[in-house]
Protein backbone atom coordinates (compact mmCIF):
# COMPACT_ATOMS: atom_id res chain seq x y z
CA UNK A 1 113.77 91.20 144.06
CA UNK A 2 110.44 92.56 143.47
CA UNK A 3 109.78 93.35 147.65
CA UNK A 4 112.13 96.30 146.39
CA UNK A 5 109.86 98.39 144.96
CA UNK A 6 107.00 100.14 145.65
CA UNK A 7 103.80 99.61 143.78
CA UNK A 8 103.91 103.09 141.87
CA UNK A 9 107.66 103.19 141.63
CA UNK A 10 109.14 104.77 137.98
CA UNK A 11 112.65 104.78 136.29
CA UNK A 12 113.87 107.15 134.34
CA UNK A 13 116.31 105.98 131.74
CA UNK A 14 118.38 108.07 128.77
CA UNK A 15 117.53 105.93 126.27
CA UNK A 16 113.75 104.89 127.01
CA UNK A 17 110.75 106.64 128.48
CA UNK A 18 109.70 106.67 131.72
CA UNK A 19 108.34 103.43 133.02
CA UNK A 20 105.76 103.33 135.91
CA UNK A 21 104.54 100.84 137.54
CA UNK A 22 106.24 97.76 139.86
CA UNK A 23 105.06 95.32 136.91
CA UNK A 24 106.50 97.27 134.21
CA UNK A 25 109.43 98.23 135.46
CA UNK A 26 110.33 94.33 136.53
CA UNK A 27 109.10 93.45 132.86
CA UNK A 28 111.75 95.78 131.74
CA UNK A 29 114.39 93.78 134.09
CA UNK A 30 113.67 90.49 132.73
CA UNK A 31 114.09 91.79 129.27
CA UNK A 32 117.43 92.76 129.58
CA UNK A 33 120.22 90.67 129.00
CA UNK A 34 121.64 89.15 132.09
CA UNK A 35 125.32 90.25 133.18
CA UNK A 36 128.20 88.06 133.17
CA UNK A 37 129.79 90.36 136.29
CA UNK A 38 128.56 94.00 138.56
CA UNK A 39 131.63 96.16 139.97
CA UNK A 40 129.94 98.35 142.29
CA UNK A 41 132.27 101.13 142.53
CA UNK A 42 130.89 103.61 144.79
CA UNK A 43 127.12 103.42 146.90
CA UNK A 44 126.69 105.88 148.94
CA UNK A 45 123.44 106.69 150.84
CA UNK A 46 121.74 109.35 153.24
CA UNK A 47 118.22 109.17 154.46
CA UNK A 48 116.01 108.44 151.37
CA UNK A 49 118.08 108.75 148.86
CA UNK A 50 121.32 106.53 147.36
CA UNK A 51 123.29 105.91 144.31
CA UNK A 52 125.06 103.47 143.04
CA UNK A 53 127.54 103.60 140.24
CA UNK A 54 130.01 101.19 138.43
CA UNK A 55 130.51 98.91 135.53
CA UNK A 56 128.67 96.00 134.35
CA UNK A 57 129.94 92.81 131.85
CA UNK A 58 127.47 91.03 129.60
CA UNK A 59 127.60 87.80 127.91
CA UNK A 60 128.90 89.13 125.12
CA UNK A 61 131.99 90.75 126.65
CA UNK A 62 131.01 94.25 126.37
CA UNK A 63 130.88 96.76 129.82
CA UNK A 64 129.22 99.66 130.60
CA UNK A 65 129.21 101.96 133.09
CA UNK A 66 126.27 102.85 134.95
CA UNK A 67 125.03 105.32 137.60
CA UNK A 68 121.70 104.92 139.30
CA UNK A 69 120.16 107.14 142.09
CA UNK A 70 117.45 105.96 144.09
CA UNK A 71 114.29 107.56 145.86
CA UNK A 72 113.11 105.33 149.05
CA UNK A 73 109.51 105.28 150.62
CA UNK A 74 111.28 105.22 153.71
CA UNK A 75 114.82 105.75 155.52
CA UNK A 76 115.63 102.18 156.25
CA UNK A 77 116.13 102.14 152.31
CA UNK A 78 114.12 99.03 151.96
CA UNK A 79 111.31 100.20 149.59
CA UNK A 80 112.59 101.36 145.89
CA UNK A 81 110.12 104.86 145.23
CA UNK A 82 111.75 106.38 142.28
CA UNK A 83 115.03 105.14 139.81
CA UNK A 84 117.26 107.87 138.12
CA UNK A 85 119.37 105.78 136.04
CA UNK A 86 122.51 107.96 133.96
CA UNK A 87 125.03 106.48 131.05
């Protein structure tokens, strides 16, 4: 949903460099191959800051884990500032 991020927001990623930028970073989403199935296994959220971790399924039958922590503009957690993302 691209209403959830700000214009300047960034992700930081292990295995790429830092994107910047609402258009990049949704670039970057559609680029990615779509999943099959999300657990969510924990979220957890306090002010302007939340994570999120759990396991995703692709296509291809393989799953991941993942662990993302997010910075809001805000504290109604609407507005995406800054994406920590950990594997």
């Amino acid at each position: 949903m691209p209403d959830a991020f700000s214009e300047d927001v960034t992700w930081e990623q292990p295995e790429t460099q830092r994107i910047s930028g609402k258009t990049d970073v949704l670039e970057h989403l559609r680029s990615r191959p779509n999943p099959t199935s999300i657990t969510v296994l924990h979220a957890i959220s306090h002010g302007k800051v939340g994570a999120a971790n759990g396991e995703v399924t692709l296509a291809n039958g393989h799953t991941r884990r993942f662990c993302h922590v997010f910075e809001f503009t805000n504290t109604k957690a609407n507005c995406i500032s800054v994406i920590k993302s950990y594997s």
